[in-house]
PDB file of N, CA and C in Angstrom:
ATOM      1  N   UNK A   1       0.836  -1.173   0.000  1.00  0.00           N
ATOM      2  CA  UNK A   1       0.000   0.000   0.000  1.00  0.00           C
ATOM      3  C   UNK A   1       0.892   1.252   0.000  1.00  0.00           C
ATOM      4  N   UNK A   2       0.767   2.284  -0.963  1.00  0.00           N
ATOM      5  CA  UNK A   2       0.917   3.470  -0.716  1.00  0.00           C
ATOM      6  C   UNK A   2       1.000   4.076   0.250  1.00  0.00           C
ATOM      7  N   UNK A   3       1.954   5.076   0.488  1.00  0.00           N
ATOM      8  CA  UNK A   3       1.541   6.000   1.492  1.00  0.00           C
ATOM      9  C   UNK A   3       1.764   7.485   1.090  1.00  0.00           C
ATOM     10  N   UNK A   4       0.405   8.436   1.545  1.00  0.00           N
ATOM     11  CA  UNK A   4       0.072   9.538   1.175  1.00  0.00           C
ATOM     12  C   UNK A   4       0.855  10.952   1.515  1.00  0.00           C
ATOM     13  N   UNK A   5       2.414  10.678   2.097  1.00  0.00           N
ATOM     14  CA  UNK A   5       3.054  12.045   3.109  1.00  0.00           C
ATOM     15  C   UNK A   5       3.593  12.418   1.899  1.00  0.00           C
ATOM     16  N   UNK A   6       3.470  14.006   2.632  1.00  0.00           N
ATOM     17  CA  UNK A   6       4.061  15.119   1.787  1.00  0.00           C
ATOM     18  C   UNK A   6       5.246  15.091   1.426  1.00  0.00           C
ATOM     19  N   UNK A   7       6.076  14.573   0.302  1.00  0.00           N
ATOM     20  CA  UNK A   7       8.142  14.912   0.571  1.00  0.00           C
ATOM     21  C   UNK A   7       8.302  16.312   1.104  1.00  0.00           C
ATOM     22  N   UNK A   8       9.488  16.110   2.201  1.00  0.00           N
ATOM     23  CA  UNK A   8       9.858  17.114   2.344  1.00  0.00           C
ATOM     24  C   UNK A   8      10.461  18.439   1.801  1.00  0.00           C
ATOM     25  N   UNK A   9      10.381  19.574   1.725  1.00  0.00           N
ATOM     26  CA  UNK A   9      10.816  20.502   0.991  1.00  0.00           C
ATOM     27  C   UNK A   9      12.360  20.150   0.960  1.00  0.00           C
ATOM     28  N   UNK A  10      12.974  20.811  -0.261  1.00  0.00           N
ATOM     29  CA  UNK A  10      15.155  20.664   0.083  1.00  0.00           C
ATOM     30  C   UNK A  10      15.470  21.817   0.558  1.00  0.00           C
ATOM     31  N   UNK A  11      14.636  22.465   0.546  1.00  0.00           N
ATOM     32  CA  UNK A  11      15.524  23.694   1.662  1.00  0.00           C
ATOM     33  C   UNK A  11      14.746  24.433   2.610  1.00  0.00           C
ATOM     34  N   UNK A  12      15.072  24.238   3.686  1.00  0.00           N
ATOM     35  CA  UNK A  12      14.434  24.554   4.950  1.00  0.00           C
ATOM     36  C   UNK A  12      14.511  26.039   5.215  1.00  0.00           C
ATOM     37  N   UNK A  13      13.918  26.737   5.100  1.00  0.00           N
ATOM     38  CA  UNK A  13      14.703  28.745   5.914  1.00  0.00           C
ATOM     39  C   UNK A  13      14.837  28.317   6.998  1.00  0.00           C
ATOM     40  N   UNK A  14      14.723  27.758   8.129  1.00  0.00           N
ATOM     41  CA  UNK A  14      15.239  27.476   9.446  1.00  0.00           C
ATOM     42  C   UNK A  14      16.588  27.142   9.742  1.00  0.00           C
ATOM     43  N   UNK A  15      17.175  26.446   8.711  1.00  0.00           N
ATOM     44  CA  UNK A  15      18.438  26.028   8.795  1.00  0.00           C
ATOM     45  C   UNK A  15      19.294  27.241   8.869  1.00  0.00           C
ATOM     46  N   UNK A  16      20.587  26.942   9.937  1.00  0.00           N
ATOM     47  CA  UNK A  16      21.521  27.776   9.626  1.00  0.00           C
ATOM     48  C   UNK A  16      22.191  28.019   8.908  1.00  0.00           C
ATOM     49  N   UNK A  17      22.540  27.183   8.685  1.00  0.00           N
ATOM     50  CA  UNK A  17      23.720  26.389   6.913  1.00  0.00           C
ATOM     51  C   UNK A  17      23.212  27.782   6.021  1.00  0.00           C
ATOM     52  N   UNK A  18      21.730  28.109   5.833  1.00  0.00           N
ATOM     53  CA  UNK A  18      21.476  28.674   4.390  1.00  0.00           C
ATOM     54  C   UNK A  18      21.638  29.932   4.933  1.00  0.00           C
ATOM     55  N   UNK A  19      20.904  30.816   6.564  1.00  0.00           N
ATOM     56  CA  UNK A  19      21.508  31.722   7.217  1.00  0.00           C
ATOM     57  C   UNK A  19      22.558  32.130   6.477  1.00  0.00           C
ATOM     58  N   UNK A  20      23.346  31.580   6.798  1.00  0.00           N
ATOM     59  CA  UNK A  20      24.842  32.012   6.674  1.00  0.00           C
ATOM     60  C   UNK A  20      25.278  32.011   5.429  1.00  0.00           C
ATOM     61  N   UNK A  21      25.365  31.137   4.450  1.00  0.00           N
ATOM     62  CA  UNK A  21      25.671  31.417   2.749  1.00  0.00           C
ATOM     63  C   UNK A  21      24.803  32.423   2.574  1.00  0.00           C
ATOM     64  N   UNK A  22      23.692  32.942   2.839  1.00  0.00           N
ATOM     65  CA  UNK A  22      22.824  34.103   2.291  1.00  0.00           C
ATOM     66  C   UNK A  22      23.700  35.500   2.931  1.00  0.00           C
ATOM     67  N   UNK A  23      24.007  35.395   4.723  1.00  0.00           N
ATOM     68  CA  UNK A  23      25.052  36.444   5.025  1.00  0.00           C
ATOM     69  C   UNK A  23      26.144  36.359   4.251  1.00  0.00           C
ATOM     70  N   UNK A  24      27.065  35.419   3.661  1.00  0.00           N
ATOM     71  CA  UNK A  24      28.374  35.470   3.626  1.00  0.00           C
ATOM     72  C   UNK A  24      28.257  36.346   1.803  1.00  0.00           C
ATOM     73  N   UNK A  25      27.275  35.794   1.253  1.00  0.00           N
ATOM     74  CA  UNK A  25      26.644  36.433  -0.328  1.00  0.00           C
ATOM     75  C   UNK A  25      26.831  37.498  -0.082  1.00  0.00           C
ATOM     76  N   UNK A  26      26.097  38.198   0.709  1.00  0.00           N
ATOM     77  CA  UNK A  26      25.237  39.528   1.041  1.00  0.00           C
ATOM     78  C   UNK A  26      26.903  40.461   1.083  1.00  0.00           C
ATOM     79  N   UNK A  27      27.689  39.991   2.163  1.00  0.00           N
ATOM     80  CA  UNK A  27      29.156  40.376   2.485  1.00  0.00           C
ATOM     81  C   UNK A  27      29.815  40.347   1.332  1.00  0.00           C
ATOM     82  N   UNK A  28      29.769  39.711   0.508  1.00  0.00           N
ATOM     83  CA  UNK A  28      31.100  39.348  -0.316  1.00  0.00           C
ATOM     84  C   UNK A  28      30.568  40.382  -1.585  1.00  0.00           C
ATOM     85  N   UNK A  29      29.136  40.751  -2.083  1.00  0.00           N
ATOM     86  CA  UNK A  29      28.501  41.988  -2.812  1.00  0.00           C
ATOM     87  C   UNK A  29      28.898  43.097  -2.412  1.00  0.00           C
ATOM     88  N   UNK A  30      28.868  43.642  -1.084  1.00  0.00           N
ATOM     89  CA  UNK A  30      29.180  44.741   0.182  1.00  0.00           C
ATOM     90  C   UNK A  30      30.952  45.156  -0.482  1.00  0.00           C
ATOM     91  N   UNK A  31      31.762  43.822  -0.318  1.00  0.00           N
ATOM     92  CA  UNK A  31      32.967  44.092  -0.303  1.00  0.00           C
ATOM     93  C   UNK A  31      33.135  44.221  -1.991  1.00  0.00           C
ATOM     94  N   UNK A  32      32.622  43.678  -2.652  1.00  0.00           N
ATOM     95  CA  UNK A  32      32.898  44.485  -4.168  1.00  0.00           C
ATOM     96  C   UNK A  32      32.774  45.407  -4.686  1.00  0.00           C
ATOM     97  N   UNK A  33      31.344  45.860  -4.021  1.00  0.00           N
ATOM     98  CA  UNK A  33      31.128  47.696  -4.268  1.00  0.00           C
ATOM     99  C   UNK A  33      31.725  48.112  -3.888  1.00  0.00           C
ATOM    100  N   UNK A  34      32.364  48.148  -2.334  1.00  0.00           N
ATOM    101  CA  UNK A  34      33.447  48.747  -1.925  1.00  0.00           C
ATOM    102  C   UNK A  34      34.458  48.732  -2.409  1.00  0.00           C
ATOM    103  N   UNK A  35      34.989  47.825  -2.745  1.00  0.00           N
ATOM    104  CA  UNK A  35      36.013  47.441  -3.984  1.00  0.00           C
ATOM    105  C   UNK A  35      36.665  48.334  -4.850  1.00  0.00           C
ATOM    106  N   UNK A  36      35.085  48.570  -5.794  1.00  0.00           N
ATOM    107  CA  UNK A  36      34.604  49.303  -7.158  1.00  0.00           C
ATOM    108  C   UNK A  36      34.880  50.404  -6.771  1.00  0.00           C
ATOM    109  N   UNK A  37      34.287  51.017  -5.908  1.00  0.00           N
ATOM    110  CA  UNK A  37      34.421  52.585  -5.031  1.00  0.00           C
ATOM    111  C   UNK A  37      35.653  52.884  -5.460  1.00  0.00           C
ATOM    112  N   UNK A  38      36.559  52.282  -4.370  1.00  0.00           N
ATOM    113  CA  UNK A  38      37.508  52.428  -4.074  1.00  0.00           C
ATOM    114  C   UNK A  38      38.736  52.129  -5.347  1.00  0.00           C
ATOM    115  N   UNK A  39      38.308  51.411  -6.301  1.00  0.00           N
ATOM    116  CA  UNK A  39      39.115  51.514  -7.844  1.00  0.00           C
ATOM    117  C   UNK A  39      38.754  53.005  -7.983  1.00  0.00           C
ATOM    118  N   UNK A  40      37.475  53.141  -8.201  1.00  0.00           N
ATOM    119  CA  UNK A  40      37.200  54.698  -8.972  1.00  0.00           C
ATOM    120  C   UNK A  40      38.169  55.752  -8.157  1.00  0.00           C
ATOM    121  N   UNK A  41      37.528  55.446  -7.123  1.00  0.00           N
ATOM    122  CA  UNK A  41      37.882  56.979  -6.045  1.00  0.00           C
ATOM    123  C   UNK A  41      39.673  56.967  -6.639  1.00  0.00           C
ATOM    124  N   UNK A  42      40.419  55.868  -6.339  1.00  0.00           N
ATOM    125  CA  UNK A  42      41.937  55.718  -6.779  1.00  0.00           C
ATOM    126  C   UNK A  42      42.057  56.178  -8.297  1.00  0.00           C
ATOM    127  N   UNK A  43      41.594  56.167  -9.563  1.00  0.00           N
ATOM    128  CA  UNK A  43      41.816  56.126 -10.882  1.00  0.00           C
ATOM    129  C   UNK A  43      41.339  57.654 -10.676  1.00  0.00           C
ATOM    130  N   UNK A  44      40.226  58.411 -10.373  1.00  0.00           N
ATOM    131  CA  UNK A  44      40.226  59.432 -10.382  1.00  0.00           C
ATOM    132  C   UNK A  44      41.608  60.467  -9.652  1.00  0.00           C
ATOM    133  N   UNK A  45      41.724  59.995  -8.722  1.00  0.00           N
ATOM    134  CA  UNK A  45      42.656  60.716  -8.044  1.00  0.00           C
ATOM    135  C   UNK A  45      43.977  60.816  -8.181  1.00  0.00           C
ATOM    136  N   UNK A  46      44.632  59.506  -9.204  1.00  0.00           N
ATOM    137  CA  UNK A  46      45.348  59.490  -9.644  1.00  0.00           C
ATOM    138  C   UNK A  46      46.300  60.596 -10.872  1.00  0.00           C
ATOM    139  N   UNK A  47      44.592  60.657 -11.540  1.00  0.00           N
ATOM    140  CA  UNK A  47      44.945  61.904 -12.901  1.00  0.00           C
ATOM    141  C   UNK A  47      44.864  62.850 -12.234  1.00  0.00           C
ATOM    142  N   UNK A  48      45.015  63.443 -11.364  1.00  0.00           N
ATOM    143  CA  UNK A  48      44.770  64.994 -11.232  1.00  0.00           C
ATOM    144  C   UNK A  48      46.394  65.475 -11.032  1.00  0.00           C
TER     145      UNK A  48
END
């Protein structure tokens, strides 16, 4: 006989695991703009 349960979803939002790859994403975007900034701000300041 069959049985009628739901499969479980593959990714839980409760988990920490995903918490944290979603912070560490979020950080590692943060530090490229800053990055970028900080190329420009340097290439500008350079020519003067």
């Amino acid at each position: 006989m069959t049985s009628h349960r739901y499969p479980k979803p593959l990714a839980d939002p409760d988990r920490p695991v995903e918490r944290a790859v979603t912070a560490a994403l979020v950080l590692a975007v943060l530090a490229a703009l800053a990055w970028i900034v900080g190329m420009i701000y340097t290439v500008t300041l350079w020519q003067l």
